[in-house]
Structures are given as C-alpha cells and as structure tokens.
C-alpha atoms as a PDB file:
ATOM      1  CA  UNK A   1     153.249  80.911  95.044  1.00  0.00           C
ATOM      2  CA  UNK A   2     151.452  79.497  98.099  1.00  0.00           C
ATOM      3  CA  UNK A   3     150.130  81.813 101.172  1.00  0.00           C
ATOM      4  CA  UNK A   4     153.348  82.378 103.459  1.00  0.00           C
ATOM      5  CA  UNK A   5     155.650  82.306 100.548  1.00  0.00           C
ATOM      6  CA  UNK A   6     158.577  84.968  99.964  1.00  0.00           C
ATOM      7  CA  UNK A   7     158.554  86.062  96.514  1.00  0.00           C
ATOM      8  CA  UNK A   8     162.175  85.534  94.657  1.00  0.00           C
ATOM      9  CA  UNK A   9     161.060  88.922  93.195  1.00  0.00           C
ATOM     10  CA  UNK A  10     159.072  92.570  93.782  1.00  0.00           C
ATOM     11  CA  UNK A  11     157.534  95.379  92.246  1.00  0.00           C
ATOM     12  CA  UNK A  12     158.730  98.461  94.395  1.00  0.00           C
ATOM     13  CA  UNK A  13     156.023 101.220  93.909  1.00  0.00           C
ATOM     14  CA  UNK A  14     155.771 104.643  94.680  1.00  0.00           C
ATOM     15  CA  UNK A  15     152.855 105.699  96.853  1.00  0.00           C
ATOM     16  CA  UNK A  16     151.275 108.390  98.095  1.00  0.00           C
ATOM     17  CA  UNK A  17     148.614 109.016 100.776  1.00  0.00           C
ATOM     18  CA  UNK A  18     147.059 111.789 101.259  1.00  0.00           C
ATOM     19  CA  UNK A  19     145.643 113.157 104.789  1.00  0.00           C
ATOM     20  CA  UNK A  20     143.287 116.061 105.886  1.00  0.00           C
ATOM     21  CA  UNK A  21     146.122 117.708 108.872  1.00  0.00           C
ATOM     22  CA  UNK A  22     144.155 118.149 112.178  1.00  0.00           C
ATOM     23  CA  UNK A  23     144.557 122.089 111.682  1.00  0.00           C
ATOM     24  CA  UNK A  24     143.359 122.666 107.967  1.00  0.00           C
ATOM     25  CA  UNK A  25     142.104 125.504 107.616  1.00  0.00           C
ATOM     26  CA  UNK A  26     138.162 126.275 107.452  1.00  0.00           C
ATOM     27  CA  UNK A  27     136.936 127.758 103.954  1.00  0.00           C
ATOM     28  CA  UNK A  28     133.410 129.041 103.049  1.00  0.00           C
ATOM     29  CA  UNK A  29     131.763 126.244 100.852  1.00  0.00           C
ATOM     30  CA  UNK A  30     132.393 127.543  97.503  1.00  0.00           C
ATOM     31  CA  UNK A  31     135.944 127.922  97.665  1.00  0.00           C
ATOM     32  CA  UNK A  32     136.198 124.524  99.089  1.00  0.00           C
ATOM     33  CA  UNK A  33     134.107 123.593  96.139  1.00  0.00           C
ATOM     34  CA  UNK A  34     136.752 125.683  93.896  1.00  0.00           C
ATOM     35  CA  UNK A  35     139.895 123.923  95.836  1.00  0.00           C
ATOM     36  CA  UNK A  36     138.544 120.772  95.213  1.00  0.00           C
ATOM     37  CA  UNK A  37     138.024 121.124  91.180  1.00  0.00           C
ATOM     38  CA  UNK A  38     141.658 122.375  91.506  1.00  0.00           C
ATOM     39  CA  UNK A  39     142.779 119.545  92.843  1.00  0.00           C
ATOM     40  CA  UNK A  40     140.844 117.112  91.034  1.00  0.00           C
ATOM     41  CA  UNK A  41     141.925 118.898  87.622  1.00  0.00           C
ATOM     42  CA  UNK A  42     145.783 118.497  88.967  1.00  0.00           C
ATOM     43  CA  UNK A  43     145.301 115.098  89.538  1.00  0.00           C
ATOM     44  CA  UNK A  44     143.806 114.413  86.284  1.00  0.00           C
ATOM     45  CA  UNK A  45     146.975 116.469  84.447  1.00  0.00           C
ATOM     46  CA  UNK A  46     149.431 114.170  86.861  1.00  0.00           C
ATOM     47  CA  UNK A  47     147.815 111.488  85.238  1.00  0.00           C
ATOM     48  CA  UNK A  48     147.824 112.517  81.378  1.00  0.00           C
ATOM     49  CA  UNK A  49     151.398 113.488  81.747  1.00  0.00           C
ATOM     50  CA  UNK A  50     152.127 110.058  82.882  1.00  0.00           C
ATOM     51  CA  UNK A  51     153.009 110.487  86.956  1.00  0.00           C
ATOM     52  CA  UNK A  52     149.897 109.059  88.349  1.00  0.00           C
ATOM     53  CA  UNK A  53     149.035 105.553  87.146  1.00  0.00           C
ATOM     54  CA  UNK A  54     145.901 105.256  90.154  1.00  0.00           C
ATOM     55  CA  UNK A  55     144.384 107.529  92.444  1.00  0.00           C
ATOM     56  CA  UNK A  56     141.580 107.881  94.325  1.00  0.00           C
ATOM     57  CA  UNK A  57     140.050 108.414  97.921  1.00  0.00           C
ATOM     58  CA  UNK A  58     139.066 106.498 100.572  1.00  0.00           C
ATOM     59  CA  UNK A  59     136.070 106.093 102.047  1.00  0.00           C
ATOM     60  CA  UNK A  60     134.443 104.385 105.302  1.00  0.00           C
ATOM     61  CA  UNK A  61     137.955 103.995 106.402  1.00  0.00           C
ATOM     62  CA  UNK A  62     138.542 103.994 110.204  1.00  0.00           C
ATOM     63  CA  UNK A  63     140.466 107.251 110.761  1.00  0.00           C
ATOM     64  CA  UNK A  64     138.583 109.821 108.967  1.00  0.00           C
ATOM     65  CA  UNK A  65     142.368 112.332 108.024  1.00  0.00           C
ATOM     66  CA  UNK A  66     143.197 109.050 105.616  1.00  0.00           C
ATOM     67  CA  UNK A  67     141.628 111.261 102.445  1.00  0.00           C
ATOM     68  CA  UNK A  68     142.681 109.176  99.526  1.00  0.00           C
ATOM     69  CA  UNK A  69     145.831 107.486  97.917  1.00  0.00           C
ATOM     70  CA  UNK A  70     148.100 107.864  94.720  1.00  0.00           C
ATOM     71  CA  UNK A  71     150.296 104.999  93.140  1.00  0.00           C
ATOM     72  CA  UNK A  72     153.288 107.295  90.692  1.00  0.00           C
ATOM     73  CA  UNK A  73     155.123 105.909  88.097  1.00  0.00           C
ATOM     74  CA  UNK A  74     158.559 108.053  89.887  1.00  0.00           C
ATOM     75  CA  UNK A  75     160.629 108.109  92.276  1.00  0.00           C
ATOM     76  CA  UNK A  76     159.663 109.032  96.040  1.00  0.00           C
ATOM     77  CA  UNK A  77     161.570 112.187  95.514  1.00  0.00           C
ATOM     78  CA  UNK A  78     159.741 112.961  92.137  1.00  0.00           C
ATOM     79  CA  UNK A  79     156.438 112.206  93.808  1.00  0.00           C
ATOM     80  CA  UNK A  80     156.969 114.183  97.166  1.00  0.00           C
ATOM     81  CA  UNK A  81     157.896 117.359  94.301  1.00  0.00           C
ATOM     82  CA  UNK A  82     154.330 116.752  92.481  1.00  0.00           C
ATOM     83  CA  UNK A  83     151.948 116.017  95.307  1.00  0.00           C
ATOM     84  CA  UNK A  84     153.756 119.328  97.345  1.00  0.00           C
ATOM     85  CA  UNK A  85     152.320 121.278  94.244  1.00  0.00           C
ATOM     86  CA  UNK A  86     148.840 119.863  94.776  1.00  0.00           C
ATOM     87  CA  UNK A  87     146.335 122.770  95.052  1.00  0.00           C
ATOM     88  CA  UNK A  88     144.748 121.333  98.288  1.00  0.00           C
ATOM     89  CA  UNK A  89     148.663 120.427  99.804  1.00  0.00           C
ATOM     90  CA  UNK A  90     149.380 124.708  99.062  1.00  0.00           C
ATOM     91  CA  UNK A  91     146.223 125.511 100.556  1.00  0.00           C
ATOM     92  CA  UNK A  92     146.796 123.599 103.603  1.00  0.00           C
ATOM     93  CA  UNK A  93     143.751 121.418 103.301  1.00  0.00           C
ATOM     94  CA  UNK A  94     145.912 118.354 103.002  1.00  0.00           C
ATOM     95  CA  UNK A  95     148.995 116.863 103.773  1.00  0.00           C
ATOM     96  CA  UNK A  96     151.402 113.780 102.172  1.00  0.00           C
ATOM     97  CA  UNK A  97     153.451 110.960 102.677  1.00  0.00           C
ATOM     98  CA  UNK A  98     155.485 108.675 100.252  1.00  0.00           C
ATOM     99  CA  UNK A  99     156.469 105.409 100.542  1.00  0.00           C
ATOM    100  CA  UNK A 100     157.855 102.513  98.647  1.00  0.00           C
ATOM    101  CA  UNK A 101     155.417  99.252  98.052  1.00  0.00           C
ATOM    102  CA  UNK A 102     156.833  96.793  97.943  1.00  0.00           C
ATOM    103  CA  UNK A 103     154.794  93.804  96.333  1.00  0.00           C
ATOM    104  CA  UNK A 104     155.356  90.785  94.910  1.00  0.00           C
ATOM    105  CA  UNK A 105     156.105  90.353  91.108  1.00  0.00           C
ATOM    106  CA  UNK A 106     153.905  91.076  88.924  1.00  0.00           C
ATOM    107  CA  UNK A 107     151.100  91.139  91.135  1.00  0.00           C
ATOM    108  CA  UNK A 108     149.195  94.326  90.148  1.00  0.00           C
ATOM    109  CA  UNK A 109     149.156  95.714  86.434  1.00  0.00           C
ATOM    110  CA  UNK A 110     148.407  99.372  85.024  1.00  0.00           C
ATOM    111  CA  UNK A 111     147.200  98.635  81.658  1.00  0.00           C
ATOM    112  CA  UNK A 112     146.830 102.477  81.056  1.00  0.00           C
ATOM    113  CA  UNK A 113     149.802 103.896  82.071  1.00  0.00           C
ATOM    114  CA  UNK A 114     152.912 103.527  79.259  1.00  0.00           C
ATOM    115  CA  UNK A 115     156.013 101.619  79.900  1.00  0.00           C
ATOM    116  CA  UNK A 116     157.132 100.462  83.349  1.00  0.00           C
ATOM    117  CA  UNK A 117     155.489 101.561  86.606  1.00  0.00           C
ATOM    118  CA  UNK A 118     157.747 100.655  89.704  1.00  0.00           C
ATOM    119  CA  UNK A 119     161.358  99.234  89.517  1.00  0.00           C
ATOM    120  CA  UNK A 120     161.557  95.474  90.036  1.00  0.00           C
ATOM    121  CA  UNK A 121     163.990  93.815  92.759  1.00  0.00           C
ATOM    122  CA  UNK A 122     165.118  90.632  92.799  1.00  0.00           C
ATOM    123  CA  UNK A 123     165.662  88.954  96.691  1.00  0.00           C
ATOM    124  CA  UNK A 124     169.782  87.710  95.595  1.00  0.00           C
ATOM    125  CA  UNK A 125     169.984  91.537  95.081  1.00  0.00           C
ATOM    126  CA  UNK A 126     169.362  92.932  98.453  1.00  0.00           C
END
C-alpha cells in the first residue's frame, strides 16, 4: 500500500482514553498514592483476564487531562462497563471515552493477547 491509499480492509479496535475531569477531586498524597495502586492493580487484572491487550499513559502531551490510553479486545459497550469500574473512574479522579479505531489491516499486532483483538471490515461491506 502506498501513502494516500484506502485500504480494501480494517482492523476496527476498541479504545479507550482516559482523562483527569477539570473538577477531580483533591486527595491527601497517600490516598492518591493508594488510588493509584488500585488502579494500576485493575488494569493489570483487565489485562490477565484478557480485556486489555495495551495500556498505558501519556506523557508530554499537549493538554495535560489526556492521562493515558487503553486498546480492549471488546466491544465499546463491554469496554465503557470495565473502565466505569476503574478505581480512579469511581473515585472521580478520572473520566472515559470509547471509540472505534479504525486502522488498516493488519497493521498493528498484540502478540500477547489470545485470539482476535478487533473485528475486521472489509470496504465492499460498508
């Protein structure tokens, strides 16, 4: 495929970015420390259990509430549930949004998660 091209096909992933809301809530510094190993620790258990094939945070981006991003191996409706249930989401501390990706076949692998991540679409399909 050259640059401009329009793949005949896609890998449609589920994505999730996480943001630090303009009103979350100020904690003393060791139960921020706390929240954080709670969150990290769900993350992790996402991941064992097979939802969450990458994550991580951002850093030096340009708007400082981007806090980090997630890539599921669900649906958008499935991943909305999970991330809701994040410690730091319940506490306030951060908020969500899910998207599709859409991006072009076979493009990006996930050699540690099993089976399929993503559904793939062909363009005569849509």
């Amino acid at each position: 495929m050259t640059a401009g091209d329009i793949p005949d096909a896609f890998d449609v992933l589920t994505v999730v970015i996480l943001r630090r809301p303009a009103d979350a809530p100020e904690l003393p510094e060791d139960e921020l420390d706390a929240l954080q190993a709670r969150h990290l620790a769900y993350r992790a258990e996402l991941g064992r259990r097979g939802f969450l094939v990458a994550n991580g945070p951002f850093l030096e981006q340009s708007d400082q509430s981007f806090r980090g991003m997630s890539i599921f191996a669900c649906d958008p409706d499935e991943a909305a549930r999970l991330s809701g249930e994040d410690p730091s989401v319940l506490a306030g501390r951060l908020t969500f949004e899910v998207m599709q990706w859409w991006i072009g076949a076979g493009s990006l692998a996930f050699p540690g998660a099993e089976g399929t991540v993503g559904d793939r679409r062909f363009m005569n399909n849509l």
